[in-house]
Structure formats: structure tokens, C-alpha cells
PDB file of N, CA and C in Angstrom:
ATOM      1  N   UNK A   1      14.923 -55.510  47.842  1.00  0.00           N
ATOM      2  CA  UNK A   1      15.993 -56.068  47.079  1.00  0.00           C
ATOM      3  C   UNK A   1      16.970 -54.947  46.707  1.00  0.00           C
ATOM      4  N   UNK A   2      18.299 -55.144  46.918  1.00  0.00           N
ATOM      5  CA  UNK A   2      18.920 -54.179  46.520  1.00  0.00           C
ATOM      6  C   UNK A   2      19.427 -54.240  45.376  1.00  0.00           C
ATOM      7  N   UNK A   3      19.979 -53.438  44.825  1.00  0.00           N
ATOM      8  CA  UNK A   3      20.369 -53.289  43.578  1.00  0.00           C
ATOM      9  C   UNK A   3      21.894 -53.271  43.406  1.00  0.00           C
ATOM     10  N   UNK A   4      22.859 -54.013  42.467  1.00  0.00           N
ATOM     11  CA  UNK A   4      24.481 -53.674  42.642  1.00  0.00           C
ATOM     12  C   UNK A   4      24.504 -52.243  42.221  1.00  0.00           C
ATOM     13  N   UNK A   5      26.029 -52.213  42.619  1.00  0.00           N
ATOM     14  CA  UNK A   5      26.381 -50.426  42.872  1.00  0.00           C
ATOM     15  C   UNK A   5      26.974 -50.525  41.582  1.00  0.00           C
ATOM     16  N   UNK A   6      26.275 -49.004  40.639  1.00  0.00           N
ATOM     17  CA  UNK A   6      27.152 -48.930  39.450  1.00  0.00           C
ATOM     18  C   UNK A   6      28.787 -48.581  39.419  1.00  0.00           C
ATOM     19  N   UNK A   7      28.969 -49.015  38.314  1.00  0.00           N
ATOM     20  CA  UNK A   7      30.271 -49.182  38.488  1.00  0.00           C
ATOM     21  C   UNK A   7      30.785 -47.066  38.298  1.00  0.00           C
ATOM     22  N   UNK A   8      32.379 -47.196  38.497  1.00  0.00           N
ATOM     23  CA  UNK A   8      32.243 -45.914  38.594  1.00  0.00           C
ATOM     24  C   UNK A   8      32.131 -44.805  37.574  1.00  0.00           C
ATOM     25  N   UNK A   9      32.496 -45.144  36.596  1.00  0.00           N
ATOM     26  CA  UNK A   9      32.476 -44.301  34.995  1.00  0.00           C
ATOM     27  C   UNK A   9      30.716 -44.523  34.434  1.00  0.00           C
ATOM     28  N   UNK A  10      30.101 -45.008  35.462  1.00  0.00           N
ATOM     29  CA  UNK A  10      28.427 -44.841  35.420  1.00  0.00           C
ATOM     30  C   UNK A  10      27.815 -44.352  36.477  1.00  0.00           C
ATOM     31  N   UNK A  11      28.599 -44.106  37.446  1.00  0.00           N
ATOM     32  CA  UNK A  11      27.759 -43.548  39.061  1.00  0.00           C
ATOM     33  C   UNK A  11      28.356 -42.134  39.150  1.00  0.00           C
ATOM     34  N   UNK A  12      27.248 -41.518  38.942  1.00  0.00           N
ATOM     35  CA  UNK A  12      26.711 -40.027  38.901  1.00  0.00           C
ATOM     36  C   UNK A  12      27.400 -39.369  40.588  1.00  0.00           C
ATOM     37  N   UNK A  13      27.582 -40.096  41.108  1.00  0.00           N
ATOM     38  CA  UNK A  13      28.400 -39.163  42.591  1.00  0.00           C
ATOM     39  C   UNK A  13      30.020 -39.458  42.046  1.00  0.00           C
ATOM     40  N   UNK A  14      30.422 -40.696  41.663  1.00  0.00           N
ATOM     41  CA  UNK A  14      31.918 -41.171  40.878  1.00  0.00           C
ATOM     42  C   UNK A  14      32.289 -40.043  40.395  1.00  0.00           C
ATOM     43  N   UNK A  15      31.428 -39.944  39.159  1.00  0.00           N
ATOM     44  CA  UNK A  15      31.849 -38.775  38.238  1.00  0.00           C
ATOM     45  C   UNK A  15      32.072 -37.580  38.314  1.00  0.00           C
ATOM     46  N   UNK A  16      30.851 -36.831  39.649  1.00  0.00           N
ATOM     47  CA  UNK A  16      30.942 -35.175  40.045  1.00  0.00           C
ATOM     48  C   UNK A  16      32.217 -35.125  40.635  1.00  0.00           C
ATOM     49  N   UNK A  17      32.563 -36.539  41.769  1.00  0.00           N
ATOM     50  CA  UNK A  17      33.854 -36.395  42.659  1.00  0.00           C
ATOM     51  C   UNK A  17      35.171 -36.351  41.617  1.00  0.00           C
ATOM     52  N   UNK A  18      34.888 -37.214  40.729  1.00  0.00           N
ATOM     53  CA  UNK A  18      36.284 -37.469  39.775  1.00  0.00           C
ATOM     54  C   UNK A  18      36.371 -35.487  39.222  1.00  0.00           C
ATOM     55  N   UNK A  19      35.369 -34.490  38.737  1.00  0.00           N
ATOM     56  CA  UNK A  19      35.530 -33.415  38.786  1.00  0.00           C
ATOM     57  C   UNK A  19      35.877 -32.734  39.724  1.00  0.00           C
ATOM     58  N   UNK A  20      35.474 -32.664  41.429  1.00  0.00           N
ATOM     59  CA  UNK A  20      35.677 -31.758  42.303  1.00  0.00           C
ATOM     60  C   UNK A  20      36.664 -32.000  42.752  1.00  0.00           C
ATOM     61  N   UNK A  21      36.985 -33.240  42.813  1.00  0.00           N
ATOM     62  CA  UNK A  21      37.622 -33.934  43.786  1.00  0.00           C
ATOM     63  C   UNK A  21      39.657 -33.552  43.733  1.00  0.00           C
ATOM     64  N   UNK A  22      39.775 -32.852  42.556  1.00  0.00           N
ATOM     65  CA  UNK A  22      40.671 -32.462  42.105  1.00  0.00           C
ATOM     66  C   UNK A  22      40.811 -30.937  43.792  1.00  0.00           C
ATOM     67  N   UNK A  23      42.280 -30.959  43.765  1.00  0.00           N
ATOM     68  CA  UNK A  23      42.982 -30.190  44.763  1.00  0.00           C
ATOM     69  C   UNK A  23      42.381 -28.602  44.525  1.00  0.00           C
ATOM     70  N   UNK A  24      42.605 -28.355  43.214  1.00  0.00           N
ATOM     71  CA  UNK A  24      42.743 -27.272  43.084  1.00  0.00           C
ATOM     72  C   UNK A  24      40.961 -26.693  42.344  1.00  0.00           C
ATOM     73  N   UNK A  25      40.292 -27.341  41.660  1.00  0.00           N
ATOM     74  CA  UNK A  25      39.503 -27.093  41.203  1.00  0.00           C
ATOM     75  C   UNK A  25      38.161 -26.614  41.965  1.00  0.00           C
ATOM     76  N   UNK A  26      38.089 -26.820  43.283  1.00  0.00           N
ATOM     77  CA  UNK A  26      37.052 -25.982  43.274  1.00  0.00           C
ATOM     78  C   UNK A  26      37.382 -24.525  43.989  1.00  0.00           C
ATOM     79  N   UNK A  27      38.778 -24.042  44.515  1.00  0.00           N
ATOM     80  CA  UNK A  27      39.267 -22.890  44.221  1.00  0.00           C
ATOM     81  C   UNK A  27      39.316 -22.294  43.056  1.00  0.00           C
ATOM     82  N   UNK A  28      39.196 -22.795  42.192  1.00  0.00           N
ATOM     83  CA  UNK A  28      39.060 -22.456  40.674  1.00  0.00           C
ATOM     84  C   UNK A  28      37.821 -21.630  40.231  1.00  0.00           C
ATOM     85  N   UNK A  29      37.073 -22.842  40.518  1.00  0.00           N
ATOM     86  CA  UNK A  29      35.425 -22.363  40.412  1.00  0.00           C
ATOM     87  C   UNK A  29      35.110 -21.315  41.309  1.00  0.00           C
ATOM     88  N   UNK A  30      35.745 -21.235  42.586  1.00  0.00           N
ATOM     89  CA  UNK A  30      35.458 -20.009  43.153  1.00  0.00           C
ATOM     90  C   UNK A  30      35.594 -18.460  42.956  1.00  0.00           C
ATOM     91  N   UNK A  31      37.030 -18.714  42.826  1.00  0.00           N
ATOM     92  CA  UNK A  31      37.300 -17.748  41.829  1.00  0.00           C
ATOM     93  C   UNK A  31      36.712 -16.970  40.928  1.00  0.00           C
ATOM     94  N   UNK A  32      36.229 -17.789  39.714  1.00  0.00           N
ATOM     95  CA  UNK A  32      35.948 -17.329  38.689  1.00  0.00           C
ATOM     96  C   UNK A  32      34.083 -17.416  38.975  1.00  0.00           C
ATOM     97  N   UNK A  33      33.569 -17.759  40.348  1.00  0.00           N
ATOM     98  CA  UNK A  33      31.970 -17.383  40.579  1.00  0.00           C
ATOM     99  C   UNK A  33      32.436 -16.068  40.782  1.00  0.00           C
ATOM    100  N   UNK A  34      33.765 -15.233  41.778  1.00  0.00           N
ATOM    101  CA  UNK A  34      33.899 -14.315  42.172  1.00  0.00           C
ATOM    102  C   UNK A  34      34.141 -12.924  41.181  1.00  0.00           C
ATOM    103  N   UNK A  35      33.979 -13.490  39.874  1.00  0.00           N
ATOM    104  CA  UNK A  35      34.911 -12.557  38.603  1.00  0.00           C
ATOM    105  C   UNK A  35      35.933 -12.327  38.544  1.00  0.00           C
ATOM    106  N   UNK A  36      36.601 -13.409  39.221  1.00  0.00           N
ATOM    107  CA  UNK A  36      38.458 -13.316  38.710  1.00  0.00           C
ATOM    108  C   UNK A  36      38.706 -14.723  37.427  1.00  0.00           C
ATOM    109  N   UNK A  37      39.039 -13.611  36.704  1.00  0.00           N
ATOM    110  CA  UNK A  37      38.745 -14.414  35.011  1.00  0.00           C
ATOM    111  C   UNK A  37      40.092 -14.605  34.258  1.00  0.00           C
ATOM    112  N   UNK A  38      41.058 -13.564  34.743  1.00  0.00           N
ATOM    113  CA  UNK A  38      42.107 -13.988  33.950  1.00  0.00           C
ATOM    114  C   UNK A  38      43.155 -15.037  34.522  1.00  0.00           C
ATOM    115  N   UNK A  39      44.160 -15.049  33.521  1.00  0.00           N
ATOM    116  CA  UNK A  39      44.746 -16.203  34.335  1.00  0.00           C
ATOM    117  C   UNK A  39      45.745 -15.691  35.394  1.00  0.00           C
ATOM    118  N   UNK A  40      46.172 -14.569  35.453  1.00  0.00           N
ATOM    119  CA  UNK A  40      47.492 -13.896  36.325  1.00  0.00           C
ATOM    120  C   UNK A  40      46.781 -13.644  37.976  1.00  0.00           C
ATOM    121  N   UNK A  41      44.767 -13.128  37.506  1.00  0.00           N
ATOM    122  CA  UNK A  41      44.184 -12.728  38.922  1.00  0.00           C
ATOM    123  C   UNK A  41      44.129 -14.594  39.466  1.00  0.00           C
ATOM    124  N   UNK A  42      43.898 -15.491  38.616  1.00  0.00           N
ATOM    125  CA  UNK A  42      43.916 -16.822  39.543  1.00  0.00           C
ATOM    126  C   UNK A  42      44.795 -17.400  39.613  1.00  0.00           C
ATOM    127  N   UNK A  43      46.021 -17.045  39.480  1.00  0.00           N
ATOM    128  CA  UNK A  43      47.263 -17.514  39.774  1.00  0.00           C
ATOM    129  C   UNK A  43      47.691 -16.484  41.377  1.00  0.00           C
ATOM    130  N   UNK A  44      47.290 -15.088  41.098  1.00  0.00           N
ATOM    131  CA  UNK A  44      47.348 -14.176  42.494  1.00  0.00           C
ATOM    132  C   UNK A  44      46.628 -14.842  43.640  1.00  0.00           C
ATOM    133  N   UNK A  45      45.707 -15.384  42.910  1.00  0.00           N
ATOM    134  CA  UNK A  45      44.440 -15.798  44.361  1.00  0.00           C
ATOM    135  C   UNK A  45      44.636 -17.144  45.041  1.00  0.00           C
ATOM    136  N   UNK A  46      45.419 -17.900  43.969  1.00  0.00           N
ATOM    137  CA  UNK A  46      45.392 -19.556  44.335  1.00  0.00           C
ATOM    138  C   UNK A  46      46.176 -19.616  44.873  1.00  0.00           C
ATOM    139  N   UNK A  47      47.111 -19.697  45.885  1.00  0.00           N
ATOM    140  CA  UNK A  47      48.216 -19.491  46.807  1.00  0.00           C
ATOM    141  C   UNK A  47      48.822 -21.514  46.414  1.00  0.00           C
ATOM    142  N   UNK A  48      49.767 -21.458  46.008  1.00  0.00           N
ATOM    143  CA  UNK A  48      50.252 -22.280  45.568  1.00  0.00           C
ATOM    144  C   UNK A  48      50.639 -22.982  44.433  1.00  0.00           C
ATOM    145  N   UNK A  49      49.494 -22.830  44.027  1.00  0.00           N
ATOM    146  CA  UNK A  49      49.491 -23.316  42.507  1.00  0.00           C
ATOM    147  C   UNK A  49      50.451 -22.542  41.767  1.00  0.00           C
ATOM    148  N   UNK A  50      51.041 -23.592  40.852  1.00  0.00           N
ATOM    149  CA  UNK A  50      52.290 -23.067  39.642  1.00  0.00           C
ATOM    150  C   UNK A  50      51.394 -22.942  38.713  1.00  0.00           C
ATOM    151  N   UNK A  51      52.424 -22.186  37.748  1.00  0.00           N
ATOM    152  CA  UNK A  51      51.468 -21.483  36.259  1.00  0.00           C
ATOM    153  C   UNK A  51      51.097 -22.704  35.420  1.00  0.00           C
ATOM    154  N   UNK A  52      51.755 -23.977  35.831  1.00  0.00           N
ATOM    155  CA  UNK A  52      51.606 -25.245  34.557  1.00  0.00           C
ATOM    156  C   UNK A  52      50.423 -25.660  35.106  1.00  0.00           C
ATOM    157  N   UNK A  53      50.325 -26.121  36.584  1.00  0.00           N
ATOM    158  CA  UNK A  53      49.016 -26.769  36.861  1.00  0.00           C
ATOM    159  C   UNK A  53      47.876 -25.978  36.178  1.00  0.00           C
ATOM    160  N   UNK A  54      47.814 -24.447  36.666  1.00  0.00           N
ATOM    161  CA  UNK A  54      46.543 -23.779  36.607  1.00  0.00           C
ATOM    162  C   UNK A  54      46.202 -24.169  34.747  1.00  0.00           C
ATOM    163  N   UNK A  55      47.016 -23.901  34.289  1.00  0.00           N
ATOM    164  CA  UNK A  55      46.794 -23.593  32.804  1.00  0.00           C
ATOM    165  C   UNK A  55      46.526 -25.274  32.563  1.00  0.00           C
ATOM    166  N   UNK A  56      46.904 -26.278  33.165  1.00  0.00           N
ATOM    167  CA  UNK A  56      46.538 -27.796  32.952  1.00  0.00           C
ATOM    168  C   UNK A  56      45.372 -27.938  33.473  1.00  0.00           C
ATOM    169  N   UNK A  57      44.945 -27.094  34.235  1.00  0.00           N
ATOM    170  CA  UNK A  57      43.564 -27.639  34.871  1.00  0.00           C
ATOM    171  C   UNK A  57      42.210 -27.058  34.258  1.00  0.00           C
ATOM    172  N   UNK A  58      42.931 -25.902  34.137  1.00  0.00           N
ATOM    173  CA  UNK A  58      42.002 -24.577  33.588  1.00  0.00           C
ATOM    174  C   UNK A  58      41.712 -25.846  31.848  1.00  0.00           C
ATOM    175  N   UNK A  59      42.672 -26.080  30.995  1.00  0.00           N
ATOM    176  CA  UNK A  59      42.449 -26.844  29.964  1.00  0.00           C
ATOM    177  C   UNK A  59      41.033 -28.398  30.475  1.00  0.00           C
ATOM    178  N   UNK A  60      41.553 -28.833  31.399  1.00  0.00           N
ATOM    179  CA  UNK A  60      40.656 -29.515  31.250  1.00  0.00           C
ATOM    180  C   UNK A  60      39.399 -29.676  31.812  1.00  0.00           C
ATOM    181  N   UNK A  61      39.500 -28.047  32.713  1.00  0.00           N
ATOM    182  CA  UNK A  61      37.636 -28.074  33.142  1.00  0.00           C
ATOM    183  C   UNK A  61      37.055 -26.966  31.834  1.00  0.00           C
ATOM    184  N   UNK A  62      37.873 -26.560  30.841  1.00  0.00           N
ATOM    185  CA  UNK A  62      37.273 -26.333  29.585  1.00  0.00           C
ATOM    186  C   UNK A  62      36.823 -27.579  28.686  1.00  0.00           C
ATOM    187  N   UNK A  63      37.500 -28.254  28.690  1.00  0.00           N
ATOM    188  CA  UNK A  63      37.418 -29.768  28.204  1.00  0.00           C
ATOM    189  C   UNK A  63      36.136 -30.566  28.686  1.00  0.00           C
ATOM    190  N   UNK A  64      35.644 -30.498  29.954  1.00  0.00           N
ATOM    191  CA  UNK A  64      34.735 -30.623  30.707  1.00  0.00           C
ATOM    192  C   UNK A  64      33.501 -29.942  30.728  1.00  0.00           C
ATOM    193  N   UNK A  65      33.293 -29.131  30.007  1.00  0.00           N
ATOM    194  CA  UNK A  65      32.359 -28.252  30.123  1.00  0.00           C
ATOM    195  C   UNK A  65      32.065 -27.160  30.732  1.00  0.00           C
ATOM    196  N   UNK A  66      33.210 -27.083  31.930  1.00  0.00           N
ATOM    197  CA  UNK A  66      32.693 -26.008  32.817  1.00  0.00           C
ATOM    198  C   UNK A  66      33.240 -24.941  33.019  1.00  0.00           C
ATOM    199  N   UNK A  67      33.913 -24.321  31.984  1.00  0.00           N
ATOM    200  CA  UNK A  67      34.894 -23.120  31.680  1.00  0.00           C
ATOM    201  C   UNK A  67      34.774 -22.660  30.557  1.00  0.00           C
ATOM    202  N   UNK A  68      34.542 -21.561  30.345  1.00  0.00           N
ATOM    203  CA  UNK A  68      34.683 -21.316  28.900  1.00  0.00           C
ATOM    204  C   UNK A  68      35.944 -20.143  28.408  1.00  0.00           C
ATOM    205  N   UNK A  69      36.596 -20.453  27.501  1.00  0.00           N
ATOM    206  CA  UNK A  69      37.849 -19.435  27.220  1.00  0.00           C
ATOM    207  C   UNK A  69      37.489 -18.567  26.173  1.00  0.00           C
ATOM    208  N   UNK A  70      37.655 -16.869  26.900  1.00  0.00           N
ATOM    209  CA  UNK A  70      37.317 -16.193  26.019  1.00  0.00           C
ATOM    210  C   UNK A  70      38.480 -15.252  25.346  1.00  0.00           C
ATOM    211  N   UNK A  71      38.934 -15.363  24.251  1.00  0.00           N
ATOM    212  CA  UNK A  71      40.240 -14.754  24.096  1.00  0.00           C
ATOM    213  C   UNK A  71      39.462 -13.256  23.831  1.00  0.00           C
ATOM    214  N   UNK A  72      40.393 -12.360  24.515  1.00  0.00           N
ATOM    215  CA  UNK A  72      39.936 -10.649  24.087  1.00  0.00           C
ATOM    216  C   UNK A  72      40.839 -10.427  23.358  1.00  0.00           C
ATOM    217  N   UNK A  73      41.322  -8.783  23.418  1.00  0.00           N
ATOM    218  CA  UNK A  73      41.796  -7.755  22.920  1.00  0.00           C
ATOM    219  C   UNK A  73      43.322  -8.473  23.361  1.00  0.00           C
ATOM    220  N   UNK A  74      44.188  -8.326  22.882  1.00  0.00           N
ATOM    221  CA  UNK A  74      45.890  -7.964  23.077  1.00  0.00           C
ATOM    222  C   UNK A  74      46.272  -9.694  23.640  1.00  0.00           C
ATOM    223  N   UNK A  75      45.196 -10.809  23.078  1.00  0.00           N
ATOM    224  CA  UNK A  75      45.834 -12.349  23.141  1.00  0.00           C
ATOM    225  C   UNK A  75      45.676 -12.578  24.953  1.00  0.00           C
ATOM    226  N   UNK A  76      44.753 -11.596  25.378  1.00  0.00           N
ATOM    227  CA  UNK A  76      44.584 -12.010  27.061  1.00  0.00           C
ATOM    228  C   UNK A  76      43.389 -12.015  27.406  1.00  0.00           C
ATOM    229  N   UNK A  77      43.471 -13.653  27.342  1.00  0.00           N
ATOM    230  CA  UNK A  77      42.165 -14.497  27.760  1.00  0.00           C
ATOM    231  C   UNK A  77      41.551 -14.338  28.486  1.00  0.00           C
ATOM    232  N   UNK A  78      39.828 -14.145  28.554  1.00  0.00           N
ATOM    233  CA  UNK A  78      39.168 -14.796  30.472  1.00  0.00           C
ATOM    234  C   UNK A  78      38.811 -15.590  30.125  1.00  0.00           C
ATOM    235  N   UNK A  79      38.849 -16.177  31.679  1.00  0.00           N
ATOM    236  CA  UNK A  79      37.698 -17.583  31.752  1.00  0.00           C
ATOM    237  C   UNK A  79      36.828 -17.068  32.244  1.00  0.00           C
ATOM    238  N   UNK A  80      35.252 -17.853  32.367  1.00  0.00           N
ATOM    239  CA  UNK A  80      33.885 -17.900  32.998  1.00  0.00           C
ATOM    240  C   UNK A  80      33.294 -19.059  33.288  1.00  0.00           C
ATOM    241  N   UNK A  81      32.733 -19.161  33.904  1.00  0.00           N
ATOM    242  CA  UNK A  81      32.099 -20.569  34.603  1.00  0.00           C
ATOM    243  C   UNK A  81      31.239 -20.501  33.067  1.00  0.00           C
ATOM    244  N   UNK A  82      30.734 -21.734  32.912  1.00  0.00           N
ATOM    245  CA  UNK A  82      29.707 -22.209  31.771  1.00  0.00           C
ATOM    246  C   UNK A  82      28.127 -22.392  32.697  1.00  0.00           C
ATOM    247  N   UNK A  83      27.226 -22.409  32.058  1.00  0.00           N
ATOM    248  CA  UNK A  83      25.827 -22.977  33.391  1.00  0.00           C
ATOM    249  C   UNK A  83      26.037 -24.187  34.074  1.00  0.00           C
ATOM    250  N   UNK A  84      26.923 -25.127  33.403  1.00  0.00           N
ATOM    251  CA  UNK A  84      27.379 -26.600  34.006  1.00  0.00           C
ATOM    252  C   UNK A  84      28.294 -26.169  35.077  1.00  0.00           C
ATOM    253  N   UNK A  85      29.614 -25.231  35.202  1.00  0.00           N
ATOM    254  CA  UNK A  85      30.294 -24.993  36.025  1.00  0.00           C
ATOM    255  C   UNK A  85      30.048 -23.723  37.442  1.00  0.00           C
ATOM    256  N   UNK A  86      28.582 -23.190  36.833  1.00  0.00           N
ATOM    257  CA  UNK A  86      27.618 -22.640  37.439  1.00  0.00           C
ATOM    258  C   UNK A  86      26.651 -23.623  38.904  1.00  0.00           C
ATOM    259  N   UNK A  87      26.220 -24.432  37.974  1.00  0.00           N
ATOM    260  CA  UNK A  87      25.681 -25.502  38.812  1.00  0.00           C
ATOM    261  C   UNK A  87      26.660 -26.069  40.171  1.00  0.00           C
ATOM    262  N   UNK A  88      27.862 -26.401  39.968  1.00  0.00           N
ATOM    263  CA  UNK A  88      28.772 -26.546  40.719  1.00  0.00           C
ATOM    264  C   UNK A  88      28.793 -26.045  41.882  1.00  0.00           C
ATOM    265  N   UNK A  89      28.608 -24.743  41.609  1.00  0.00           N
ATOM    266  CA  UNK A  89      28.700 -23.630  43.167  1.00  0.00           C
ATOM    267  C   UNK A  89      27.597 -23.789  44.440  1.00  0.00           C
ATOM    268  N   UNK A  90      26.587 -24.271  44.223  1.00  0.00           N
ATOM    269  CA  UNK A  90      26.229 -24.838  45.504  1.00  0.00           C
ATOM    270  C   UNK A  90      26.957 -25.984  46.121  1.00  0.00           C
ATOM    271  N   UNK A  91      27.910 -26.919  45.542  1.00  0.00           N
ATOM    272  CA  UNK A  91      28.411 -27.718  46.253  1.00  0.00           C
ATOM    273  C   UNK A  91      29.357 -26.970  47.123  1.00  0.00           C
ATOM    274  N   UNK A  92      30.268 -25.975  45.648  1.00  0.00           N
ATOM    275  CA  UNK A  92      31.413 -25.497  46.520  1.00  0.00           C
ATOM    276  C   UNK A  92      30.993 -24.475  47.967  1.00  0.00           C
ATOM    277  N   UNK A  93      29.631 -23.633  47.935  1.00  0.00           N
ATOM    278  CA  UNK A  93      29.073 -23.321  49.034  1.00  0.00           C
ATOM    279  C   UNK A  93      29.162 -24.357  50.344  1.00  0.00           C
ATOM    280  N   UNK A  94      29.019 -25.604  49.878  1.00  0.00           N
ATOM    281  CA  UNK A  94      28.504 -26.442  50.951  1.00  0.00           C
ATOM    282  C   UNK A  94      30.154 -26.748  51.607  1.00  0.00           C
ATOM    283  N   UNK A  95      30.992 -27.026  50.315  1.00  0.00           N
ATOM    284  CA  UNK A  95      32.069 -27.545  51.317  1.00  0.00           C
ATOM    285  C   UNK A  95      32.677 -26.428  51.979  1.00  0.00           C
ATOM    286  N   UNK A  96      32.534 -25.196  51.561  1.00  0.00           N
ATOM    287  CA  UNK A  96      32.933 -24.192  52.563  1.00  0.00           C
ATOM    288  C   UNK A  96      32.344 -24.155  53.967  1.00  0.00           C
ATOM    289  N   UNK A  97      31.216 -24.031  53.850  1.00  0.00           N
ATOM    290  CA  UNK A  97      30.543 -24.172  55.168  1.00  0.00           C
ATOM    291  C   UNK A  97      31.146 -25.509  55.839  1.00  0.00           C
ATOM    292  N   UNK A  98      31.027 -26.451  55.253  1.00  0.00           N
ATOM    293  CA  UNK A  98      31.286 -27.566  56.406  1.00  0.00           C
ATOM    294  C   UNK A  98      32.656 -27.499  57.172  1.00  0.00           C
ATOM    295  N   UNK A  99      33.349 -26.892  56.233  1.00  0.00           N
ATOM    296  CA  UNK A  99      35.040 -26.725  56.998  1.00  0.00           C
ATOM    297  C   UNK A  99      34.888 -25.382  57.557  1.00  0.00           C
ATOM    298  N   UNK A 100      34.103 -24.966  57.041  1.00  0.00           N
ATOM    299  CA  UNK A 100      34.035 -23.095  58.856  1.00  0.00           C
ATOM    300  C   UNK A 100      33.284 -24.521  60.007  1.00  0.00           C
ATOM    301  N   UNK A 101      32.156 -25.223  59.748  1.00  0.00           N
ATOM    302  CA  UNK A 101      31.745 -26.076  60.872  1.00  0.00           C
ATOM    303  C   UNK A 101      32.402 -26.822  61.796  1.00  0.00           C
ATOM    304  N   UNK A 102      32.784 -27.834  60.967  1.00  0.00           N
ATOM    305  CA  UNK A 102      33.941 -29.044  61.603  1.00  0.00           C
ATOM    306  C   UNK A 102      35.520 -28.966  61.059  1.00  0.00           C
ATOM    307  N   UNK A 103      35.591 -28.157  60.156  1.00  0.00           N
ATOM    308  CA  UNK A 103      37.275 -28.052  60.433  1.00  0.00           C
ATOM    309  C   UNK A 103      38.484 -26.961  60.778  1.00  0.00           C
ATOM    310  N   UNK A 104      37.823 -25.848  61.285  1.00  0.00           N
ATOM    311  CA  UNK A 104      38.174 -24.830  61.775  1.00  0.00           C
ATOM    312  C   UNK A 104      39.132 -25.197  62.728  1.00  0.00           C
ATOM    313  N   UNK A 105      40.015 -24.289  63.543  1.00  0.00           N
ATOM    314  CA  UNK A 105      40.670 -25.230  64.374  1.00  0.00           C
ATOM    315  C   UNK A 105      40.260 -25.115  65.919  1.00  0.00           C
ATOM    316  N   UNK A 106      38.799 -24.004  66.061  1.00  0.00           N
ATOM    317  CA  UNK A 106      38.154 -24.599  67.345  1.00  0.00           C
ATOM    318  C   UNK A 106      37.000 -25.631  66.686  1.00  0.00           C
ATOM    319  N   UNK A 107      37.146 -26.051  66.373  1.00  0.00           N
ATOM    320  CA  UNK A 107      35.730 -27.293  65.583  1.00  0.00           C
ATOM    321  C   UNK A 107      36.949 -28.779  66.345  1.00  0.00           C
ATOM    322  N   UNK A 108      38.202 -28.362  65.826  1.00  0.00           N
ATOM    323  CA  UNK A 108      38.804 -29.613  65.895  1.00  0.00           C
ATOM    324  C   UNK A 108      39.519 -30.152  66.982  1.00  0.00           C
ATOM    325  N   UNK A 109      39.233 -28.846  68.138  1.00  0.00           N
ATOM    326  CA  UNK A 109      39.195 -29.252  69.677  1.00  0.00           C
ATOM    327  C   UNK A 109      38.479 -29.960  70.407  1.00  0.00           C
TER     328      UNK A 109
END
């Protein structure tokens, strides 16, 4: 017997995607697995991103749990992954690999 499919603000794959699933965010998380913490080194690294998104996104994967803002010395912040935004990084491992696999552009010959 099967069971109906939860709806999505209750289904546990809904919810991780409604986090990853964002453009920019798991360059984010990469980043800052890599120790680039402030906001100027992930604005250098993110090739595209404007200063409003990062600082909009950066707000709400703090909001989320998975960032934490640490203000230092002279009002210049780092971020750090939290253990929740820790956990994350085996996915982002995985989707790296799958696009060196199948989306490279000899994969897509």
C-alpha cells in the first residue's frame, strides 16, 4: 500500500532542495568549507554575484541555521559554516562530482 506524498513544507527532500536549490548557495557553502569567510573574499570567488544578493543570501542561510556571523576587530565580519551547514558539504561534494561526470563538455558529447 502506498502511502500519499507529503506535502512540501513537510517532505524532508522539499525542504533540503528549497535550501540548496538556490543559484548561488552552494558556492557559498563552498567557499566558506574552503575558509573564505569574509564577505569581499566571497564576493572575489563568486564570479557574478552582486554585493546585494551575497549579503541577501548570506542573511538568510544565517537565518537558516547554516552560517554563523562573526563580527571581529574594525566592524569586519566572518562567516563559518554552523554543524548544520557543515552537514551540507557532502551533498555539495556530490553535485560537484556529478557535473565533472555528466556535465563536462566531453560528458556532453
Amino acid at each position: 500500500m502506498r502511502t500519499a506524498p507529503l506535502p512540501p513544507e513537510r517532505c524532508p527532500l522539499a525542504q533540503t532542495a528549497e535550501i540548496l536549490c538556490d543559484r548561488w548557495t552552494p558556492l557559498i557553502l563552498r567557499d566558506l568549507a574552503r575558509g573564505l569567510g569574509r564577505f569581499s573574499e566571497l564576493e572575489r570567488s563568486i564570479r557574478g554575484i552582486s554585493p546585494k544578493t551575497l549579503s541577501t543570501r548570506l542573511k538568510q542561510l544565517e537565518a537558516a541555521g547554516l552560517i554563523r556571523r562573526i563580527d571581529e576587530h574594525a566592524g569586519r565580519p566572518r562567516y563559518e559554516l554552523t554543524p548544520r551547514g557543515q552537514a551540507l558539504l557532502p551533498l555539495i561534494r556530490a553535485m560537484r562530482e556529478y557535473g565533472r561526470m555528466w556535465l563536462s563538455a566531453s560528458a556532453l558529447q
